[in-house]
Each structure stands twice: as structure tokens, then as C-alpha cells.
Protein backbone atom coordinates (compact mmCIF):
# COMPACT_ATOMS: atom_id res chain seq x y z
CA UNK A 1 9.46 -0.46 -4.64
CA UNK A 2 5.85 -0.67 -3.70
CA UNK A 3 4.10 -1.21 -0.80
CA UNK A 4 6.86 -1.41 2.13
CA UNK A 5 6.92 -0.69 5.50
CA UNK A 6 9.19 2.10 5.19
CA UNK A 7 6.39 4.45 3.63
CA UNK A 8 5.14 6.20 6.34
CA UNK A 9 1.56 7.45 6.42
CA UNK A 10 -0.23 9.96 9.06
CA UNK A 11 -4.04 9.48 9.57
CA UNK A 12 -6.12 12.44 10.55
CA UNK A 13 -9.65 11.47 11.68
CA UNK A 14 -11.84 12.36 14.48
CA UNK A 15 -13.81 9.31 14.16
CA UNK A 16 -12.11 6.56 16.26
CA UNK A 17 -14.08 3.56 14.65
CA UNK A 18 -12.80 5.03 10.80
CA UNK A 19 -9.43 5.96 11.80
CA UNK A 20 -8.78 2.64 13.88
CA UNK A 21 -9.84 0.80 10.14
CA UNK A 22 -7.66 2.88 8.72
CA UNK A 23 -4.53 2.19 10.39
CA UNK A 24 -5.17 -0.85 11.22
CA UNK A 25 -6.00 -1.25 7.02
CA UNK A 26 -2.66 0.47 6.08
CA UNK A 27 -0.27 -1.70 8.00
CA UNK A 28 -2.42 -5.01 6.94
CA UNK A 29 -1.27 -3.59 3.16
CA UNK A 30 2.26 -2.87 3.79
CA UNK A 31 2.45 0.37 5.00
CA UNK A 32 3.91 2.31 8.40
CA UNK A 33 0.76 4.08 9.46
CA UNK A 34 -0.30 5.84 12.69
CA UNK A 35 -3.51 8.41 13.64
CA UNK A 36 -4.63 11.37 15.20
CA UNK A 37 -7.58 12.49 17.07
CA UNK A 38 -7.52 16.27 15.82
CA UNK A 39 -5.74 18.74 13.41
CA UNK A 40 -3.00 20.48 16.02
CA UNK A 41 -2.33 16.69 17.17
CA UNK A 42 -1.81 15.44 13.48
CA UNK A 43 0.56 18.81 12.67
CA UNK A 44 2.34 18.31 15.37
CA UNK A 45 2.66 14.40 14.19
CA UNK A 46 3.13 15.72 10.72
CA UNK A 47 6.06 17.69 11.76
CA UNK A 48 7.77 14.87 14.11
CA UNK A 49 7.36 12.40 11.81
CA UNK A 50 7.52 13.54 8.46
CA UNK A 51 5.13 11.10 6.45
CA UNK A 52 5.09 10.29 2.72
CA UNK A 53 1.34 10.66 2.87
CA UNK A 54 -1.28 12.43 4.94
CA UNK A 55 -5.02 10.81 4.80
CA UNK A 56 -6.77 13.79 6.25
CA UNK A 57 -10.46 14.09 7.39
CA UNK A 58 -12.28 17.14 6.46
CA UNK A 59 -14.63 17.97 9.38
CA UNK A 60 -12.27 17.92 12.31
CA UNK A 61 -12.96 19.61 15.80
CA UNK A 62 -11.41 22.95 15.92
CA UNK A 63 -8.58 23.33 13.20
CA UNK A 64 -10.75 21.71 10.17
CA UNK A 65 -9.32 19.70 7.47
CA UNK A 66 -8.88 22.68 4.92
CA UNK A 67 -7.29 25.13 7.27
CA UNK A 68 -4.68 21.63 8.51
CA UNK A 69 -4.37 20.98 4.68
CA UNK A 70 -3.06 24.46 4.37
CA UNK A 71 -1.00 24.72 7.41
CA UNK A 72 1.10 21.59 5.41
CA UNK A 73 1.16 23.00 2.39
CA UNK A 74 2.52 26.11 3.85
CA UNK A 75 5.57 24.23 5.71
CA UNK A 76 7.18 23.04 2.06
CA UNK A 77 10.71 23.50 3.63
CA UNK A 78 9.37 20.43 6.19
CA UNK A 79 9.02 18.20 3.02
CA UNK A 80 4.76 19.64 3.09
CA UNK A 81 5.08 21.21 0.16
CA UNK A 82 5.92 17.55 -1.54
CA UNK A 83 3.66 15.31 1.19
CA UNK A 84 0.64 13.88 -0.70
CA UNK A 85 -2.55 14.70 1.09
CA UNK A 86 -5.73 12.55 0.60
CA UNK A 87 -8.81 14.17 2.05
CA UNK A 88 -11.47 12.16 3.55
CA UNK A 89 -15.19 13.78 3.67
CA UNK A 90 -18.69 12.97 4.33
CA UNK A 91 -19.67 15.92 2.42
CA UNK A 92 -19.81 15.59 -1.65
CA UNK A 93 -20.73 18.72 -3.05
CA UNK A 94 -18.97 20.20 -5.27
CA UNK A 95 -18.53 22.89 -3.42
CA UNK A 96 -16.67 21.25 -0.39
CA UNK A 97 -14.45 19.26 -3.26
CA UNK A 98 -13.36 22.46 -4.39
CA UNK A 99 -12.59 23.83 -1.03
CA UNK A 100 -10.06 20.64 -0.36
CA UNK A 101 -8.54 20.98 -3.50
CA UNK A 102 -7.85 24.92 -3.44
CA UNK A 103 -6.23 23.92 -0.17
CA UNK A 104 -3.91 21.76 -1.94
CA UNK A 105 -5.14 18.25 -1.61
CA UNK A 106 -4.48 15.91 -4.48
CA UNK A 107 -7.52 13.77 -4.35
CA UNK A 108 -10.65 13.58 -2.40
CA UNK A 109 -12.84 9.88 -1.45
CA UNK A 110 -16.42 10.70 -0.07
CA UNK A 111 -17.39 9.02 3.21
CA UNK A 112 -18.62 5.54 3.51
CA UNK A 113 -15.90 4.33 0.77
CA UNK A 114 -14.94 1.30 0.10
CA UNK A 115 -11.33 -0.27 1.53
CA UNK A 116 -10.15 -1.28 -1.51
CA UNK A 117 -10.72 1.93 -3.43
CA UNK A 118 -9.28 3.79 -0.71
CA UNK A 119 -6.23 1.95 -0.90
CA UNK A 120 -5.86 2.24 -4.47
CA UNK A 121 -5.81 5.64 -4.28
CA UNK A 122 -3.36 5.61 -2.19
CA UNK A 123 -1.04 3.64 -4.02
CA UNK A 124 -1.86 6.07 -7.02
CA UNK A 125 -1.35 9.21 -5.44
CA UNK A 126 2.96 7.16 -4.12
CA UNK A 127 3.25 6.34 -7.34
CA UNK A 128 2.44 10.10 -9.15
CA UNK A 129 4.78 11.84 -6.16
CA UNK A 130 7.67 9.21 -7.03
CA UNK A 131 7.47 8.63 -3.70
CA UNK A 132 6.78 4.26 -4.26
CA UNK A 133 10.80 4.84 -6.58
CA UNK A 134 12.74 6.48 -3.46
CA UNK A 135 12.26 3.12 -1.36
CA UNK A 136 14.81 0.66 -2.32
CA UNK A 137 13.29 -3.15 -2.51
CA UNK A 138 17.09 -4.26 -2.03
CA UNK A 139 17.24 -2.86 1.61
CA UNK A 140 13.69 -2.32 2.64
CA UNK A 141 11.91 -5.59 1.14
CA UNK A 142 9.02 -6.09 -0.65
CA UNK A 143 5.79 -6.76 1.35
CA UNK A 144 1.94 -7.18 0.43
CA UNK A 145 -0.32 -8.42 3.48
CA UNK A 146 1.52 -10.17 6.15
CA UNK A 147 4.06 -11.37 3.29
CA UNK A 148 7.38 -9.88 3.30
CA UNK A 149 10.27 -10.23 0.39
CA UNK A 150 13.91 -9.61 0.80
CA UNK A 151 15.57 -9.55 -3.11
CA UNK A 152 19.03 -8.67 -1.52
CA UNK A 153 18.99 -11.70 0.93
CA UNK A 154 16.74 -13.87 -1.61
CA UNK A 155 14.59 -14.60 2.01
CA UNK A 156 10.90 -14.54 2.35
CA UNK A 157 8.74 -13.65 5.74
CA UNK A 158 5.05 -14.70 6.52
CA UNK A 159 4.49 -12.19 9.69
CA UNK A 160 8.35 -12.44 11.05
CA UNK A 161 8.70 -16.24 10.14
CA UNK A 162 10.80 -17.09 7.92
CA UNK A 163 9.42 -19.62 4.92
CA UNK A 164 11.54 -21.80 2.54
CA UNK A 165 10.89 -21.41 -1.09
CA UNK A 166 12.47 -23.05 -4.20
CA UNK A 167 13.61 -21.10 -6.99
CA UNK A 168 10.52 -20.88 -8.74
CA UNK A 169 8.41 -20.71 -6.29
CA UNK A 170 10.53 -17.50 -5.41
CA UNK A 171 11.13 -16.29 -8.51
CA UNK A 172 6.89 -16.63 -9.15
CA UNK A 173 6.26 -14.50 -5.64
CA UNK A 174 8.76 -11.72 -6.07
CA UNK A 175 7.35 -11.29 -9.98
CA UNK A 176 3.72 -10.56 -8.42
CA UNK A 177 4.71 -8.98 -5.44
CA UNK A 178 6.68 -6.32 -7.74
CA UNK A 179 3.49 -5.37 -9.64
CA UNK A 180 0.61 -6.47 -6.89
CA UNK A 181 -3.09 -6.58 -8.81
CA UNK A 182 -1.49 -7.20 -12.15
CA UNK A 183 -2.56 -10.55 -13.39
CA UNK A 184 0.70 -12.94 -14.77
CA UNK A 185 -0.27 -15.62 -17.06
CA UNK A 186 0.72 -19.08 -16.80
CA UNK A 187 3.19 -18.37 -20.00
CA UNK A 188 5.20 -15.17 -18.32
CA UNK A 189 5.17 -17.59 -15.12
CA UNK A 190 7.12 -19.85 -17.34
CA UNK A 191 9.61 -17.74 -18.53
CA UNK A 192 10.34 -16.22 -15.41
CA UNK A 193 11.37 -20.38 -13.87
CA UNK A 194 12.57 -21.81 -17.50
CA UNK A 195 15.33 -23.52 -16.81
CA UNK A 196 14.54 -24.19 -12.52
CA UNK A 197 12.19 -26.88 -13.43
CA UNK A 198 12.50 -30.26 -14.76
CA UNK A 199 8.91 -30.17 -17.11
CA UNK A 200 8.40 -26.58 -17.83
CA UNK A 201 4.36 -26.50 -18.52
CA UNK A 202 1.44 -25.24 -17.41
CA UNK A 203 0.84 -28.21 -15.22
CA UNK A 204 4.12 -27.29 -13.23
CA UNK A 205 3.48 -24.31 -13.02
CA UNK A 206 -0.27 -24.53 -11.03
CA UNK A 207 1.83 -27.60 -9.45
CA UNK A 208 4.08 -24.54 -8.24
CA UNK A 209 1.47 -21.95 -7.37
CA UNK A 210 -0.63 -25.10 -4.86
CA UNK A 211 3.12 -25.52 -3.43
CA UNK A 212 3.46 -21.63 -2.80
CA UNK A 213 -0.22 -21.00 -1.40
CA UNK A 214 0.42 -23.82 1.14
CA UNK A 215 3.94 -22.69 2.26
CA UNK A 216 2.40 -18.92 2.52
CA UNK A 217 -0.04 -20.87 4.97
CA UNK A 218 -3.03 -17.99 5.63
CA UNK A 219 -1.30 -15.31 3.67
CA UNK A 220 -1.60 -17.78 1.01
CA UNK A 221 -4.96 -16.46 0.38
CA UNK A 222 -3.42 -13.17 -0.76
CA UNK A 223 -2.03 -15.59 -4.62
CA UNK A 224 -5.67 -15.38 -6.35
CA UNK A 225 -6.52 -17.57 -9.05
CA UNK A 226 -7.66 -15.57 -12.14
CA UNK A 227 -10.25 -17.95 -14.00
CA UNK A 228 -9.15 -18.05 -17.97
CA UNK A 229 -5.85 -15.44 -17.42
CA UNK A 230 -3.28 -16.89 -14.96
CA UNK A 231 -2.79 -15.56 -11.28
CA UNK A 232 -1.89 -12.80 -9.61
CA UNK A 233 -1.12 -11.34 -5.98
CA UNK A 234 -3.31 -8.88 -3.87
CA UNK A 235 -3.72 -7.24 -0.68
């Protein structure tokens, strides 16, 4: 399912500042992620560790980003023919876009870009390589943020401690945390606990969302309140 820690992803930037973000970005959203300096170094990471998805700067010292974006490509018995690569620029010209793409990467976000957008793309570019349906939510969890979801075990984490939830409350996070960003109104929220609660109604169920938030503790922050629509889970 989406989002776990078991989707591995390989950042290649030069930029220190940008590629410290974006690590440090990726695991705060779920994922396993780790960086290189230059294009040999991230190959040779590439190779070792076999990511699901390559975020890949295009101006890199020595072995650019097109010529590293190739060199992937190229190894498709390694799993590079298959490896989603995301190329990061501060060049937009056409020109340049073109260049990354007849190289073989699959989409392209012009430097400074926003976190948010950058992650979305991400999670687009998992989903369209069926990458986001190999990992198994049964074995490997569920996790937005610092919140982690076992469906197997029926146990939740809040950065490695476990937290008590009652049925509802349960049923309500592992809904959202299935489809993070989608909003769930108060009436699918009640379908999905009919039965666990005593007074089934919109009362009980914000009731159950304020009891949720509070034993998420900070990561509680990550159930957002949609104003007029219902609520809903993000990063």
C-alpha cells in the first residue's frame, strides 16, 4: 500500500542544503530515502541498493544528470529499466526538459519547488509504475508522518511507541491512512464504525476524531479538519 518504509528512494543532488531537505522530507512522509553527492556515487548507490525511485538532479559535477539518467536506463536487467526517475533542474527551457526526458526520465520539477508538489509527484510517478501495489500493508504497515499502521497485528505506532486505539478510532485512521489527501465525510466515517458505537452520529463521530488527534499526540496534527466536507489525513 502507499507510503511505507519499505519503498526505497535514492537522491542525487550536489546541493547539500536541497538534498539534506530532501531526505530528510522523504522519510518525514513515509519513505526509505538516502543521497548522494555526485552521479558515479549515486550509480554506484543505485546499483547496491536497488531503489523504487531515483530523484535525480540535472547539473551534477562530472557525470551530469542526463548522461546518469542514461547509464540507469541502460542497466534494465538491474531493475533500471523499470526504476522511476524524477529529474530535478534549475533550468526550465524547453530545451533542457526535452533533454531529461529523451534520457528516459518520467517527469521533470523546476528548481525552487515546492515540498508538497514534489512529493506528490512522487507518489504519482509509485503509483503509475505499480510500484505503491507490490508493498504489502499486511507485512510492511501503513505509515504517513511519524504515524505507523499495522492491519495484520491491528497495532498502531506514533514514532516506535505504541498507542491504544478503540475500534473506531482504528477503523477511522486506517480508512484515511489507506487513501492519504482524500477527504472522508462524516457519513463514510459512519459506516466504516456502525455498529462499534453506542450513538452512531455526527456528534460521535467529531467526539471520535478529538479522541484520535489527542492519542496521536503531535502527529495528531497530520488528521485535518476539512471545513463543510469531513476530515481527512496528510503528510
Amino acid at each position: 500500500m502507499e507510503k511505507t518504509a519499505s519503498v526505497n528512494i535514492l537522491v542525487i543532488e550536489d546541493e547539500s542544503d536541497i538534498r539534506t531537505m530532501l531526505v530528510y522530507n522523504l522519510r518525514k512522509d513515509g519513505y526509505a530515502a538516502l543521497g548522494a553527492a555526485d552521479g558515479e556515487t549515486g550509480l554506484r548507490m543505485f546499483r547496491e541498493k536497488k531503489p523504487q525511485l531515483v530523484i535525480l538532479d540535472l547539473m551534477l559535477p562530472g557525470m551530469d544528470g542526463v548522461a546518469v539518467c542514461r547509464r540507469i536506463r541502460a542497466e534494465a536487467g538491474d531493475g533500471g529499466g523499470h526504476t522511476p526517475v524524477l529529474m530535478l533542474t534549475a533550468r526550465s527551457g524547453e530545451e533542457d526538459m526535452m533533454e531529461g526526458f529523451e534520457a528516459g526520465a518520467d517527469d521533470y520539477v523546476a528548481k525552487p519547488f515546492s515540498n508538497r508538489v514534489l512529493l506528490a509527484r512522487v507518489r504519482s510517478l509509485l503509483r503509475r509504475s505499480g510500484i505503491f501495489r507490490e508493498v504489502s500493508e499486511e507485512t510492511d504497515g501503513l505509515t504517513v508522518g511519524g504515524i505507523a499502521l499495522f492491519p495484520e497485528r491491528r497495532e498502531v505506532f506514533v514514532e516506535g511507541a505504541k498507542v491504544e486505539l478503540t475500534y473506531g478510532e482504528y477503523e477511522t485512521l486506517k480508512a484515511m491512512m489507506r487513501r492519504p489527501g482524500v477527504v472522508f465525510t462524516r457519513n463514510r466515517l459512519l459506516d466504516l464504525v456502525r455498529g462499534a458505537l453506542h450513538a452512531v452520529t455526527d456528534r460521535a463521530i467529531d467526539s471520535q476524531i478529538v479522541g484520535l488527534r489527542r492519542k496521536l499526540g503531535p502527529a495528531g496534527k497530520n488528521v485535518e479538519t476539512v471545513r463543510g466536507a469531513g476530515y481527512r489525513i496528510v503528510p
